[in-house]
C-alpha atoms as a PDB file:
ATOM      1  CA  UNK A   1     -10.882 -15.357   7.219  1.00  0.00           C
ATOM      2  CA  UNK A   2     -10.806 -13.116  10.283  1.00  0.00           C
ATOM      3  CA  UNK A   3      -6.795 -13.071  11.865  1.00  0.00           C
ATOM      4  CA  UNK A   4      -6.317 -12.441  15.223  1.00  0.00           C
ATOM      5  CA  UNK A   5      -3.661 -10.428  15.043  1.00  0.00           C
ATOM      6  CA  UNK A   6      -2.111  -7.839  17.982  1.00  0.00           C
ATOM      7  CA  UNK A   7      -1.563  -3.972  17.140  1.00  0.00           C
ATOM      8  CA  UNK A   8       1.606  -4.458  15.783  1.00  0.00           C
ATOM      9  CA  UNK A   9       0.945  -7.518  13.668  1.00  0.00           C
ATOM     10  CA  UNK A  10      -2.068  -5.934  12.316  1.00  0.00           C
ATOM     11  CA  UNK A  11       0.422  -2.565  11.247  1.00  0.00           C
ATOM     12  CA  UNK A  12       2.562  -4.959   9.475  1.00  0.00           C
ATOM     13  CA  UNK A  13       0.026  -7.185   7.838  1.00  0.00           C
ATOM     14  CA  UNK A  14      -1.478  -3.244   6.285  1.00  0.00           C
ATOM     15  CA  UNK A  15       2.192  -2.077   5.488  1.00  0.00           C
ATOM     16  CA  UNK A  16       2.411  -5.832   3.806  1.00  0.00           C
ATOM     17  CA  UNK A  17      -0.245  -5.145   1.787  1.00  0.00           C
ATOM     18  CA  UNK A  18       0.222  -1.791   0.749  1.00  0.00           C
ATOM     19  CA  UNK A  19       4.029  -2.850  -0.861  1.00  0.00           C
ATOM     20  CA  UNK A  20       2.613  -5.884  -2.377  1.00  0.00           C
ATOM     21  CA  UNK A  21      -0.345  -4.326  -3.810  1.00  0.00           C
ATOM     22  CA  UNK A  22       2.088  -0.839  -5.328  1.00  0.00           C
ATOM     23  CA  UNK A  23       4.348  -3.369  -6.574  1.00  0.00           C
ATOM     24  CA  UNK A  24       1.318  -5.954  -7.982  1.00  0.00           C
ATOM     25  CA  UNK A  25      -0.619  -2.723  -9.692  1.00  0.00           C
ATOM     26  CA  UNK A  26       2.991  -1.535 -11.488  1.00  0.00           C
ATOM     27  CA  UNK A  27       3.965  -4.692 -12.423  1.00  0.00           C
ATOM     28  CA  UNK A  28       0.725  -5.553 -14.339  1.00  0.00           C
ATOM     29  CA  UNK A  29      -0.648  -1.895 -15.610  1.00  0.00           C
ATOM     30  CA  UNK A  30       3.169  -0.609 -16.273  1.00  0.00           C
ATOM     31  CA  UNK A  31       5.030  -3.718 -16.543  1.00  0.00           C
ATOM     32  CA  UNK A  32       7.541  -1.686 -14.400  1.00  0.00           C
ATOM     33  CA  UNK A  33       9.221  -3.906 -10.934  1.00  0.00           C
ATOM     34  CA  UNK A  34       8.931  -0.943  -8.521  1.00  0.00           C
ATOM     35  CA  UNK A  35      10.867  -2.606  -5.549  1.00  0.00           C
ATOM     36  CA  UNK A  36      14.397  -0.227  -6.031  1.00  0.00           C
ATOM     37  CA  UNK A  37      11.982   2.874  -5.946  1.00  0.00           C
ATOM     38  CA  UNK A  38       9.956   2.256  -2.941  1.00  0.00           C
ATOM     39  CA  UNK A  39      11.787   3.221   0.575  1.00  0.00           C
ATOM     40  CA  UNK A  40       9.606   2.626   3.312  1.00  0.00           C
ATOM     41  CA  UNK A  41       5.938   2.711   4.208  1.00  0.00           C
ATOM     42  CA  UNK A  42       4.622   4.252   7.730  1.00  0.00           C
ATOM     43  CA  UNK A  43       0.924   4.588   9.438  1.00  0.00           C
ATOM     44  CA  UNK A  44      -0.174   7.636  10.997  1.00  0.00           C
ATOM     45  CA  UNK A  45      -3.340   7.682  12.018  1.00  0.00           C
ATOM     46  CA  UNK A  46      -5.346   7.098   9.032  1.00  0.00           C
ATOM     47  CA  UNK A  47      -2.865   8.218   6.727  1.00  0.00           C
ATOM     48  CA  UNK A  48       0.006   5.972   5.091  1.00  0.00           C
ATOM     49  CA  UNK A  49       2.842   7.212   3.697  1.00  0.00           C
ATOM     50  CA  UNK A  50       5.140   5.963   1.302  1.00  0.00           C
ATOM     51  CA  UNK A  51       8.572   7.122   0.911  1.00  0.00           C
ATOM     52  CA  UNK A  52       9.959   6.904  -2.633  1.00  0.00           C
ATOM     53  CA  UNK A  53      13.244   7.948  -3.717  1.00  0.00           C
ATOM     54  CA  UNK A  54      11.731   8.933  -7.738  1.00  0.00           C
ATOM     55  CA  UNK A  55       9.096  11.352  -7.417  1.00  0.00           C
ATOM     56  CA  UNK A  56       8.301  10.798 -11.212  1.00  0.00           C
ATOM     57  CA  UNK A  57       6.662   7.494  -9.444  1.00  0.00           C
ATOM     58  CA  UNK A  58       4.708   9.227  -7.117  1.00  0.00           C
ATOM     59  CA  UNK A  59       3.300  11.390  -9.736  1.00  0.00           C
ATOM     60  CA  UNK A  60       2.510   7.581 -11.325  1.00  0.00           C
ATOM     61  CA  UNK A  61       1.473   6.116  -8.318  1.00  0.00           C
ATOM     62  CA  UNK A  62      -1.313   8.972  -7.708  1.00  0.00           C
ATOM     63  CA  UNK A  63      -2.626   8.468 -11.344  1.00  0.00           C
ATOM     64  CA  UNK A  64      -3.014   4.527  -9.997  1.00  0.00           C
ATOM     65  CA  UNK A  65      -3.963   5.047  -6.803  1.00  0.00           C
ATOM     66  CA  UNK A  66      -7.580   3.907  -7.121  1.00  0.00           C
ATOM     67  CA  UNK A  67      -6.624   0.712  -8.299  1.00  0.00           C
ATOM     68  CA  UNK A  68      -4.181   0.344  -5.726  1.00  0.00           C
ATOM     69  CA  UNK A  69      -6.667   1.871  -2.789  1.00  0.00           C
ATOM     70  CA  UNK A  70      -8.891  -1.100  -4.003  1.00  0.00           C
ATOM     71  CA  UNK A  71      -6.085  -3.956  -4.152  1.00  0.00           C
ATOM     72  CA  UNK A  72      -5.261  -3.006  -0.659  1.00  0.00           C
ATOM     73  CA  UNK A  73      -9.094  -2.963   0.525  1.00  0.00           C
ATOM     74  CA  UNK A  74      -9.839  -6.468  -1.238  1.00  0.00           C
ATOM     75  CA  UNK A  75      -6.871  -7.534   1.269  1.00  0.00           C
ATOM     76  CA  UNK A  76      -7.858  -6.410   4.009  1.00  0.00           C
ATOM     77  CA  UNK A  77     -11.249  -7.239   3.844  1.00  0.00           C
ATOM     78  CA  UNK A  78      -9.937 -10.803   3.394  1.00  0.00           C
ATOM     79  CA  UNK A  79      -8.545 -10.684   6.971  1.00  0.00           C
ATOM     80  CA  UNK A  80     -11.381  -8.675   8.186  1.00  0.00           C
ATOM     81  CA  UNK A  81      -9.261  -5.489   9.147  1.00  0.00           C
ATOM     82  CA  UNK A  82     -11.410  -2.579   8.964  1.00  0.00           C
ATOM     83  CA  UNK A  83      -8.769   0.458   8.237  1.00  0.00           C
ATOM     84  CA  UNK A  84      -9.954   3.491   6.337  1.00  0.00           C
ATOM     85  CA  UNK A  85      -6.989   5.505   4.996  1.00  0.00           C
ATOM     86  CA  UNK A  86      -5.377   8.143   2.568  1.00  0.00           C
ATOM     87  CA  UNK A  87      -2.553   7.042   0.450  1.00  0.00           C
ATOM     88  CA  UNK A  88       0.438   9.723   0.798  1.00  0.00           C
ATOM     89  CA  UNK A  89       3.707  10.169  -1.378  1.00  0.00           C
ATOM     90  CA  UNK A  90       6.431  11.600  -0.433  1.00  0.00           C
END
């Protein structure tokens, strides 16, 4: 299903999809609804960073992050956005 999206909508569909798919891989590994921890989410680049205010979940989020790199690739590939990135916590 290829969107044609502009720059900024296609930042905000990958920012979408990065929260849903943190909150989606917490919810069903941890049973744990993540929304009060996570801040904000920015691109750079290649790199997206996610501001959390518990760094306990950041040390949890890296132990997840494969499953959650893939979540957000299976989206993306839906809407045929090509995006290559590293997952950052801060």
């Amino acid at each position: 299903m290829k969107l044609h999206l502009s720059e900024q909508k296609k930042i905000l569909f990958i920012k979408t999809s990065v929260w849903n798919s943190i909150k989606n891989i917490f919810q069903v590994k941890k049973d744990l609804d993540i929304s009060k921890y996570l801040i904000s989410i920015k691109i750079l680049e290649n790199k997206v960073i996610i501001r959390t205010n518990k760094p306990i979940f950041n040390s949890e989020a890296i132990l997840l992050e494969d499953e959650i790199k893939w979540e957000i690739n299976q989206k993306l590939k839906k809407a045929e956005i090509d995006f290559e990135f590293d997952l950052i916590y801060k």
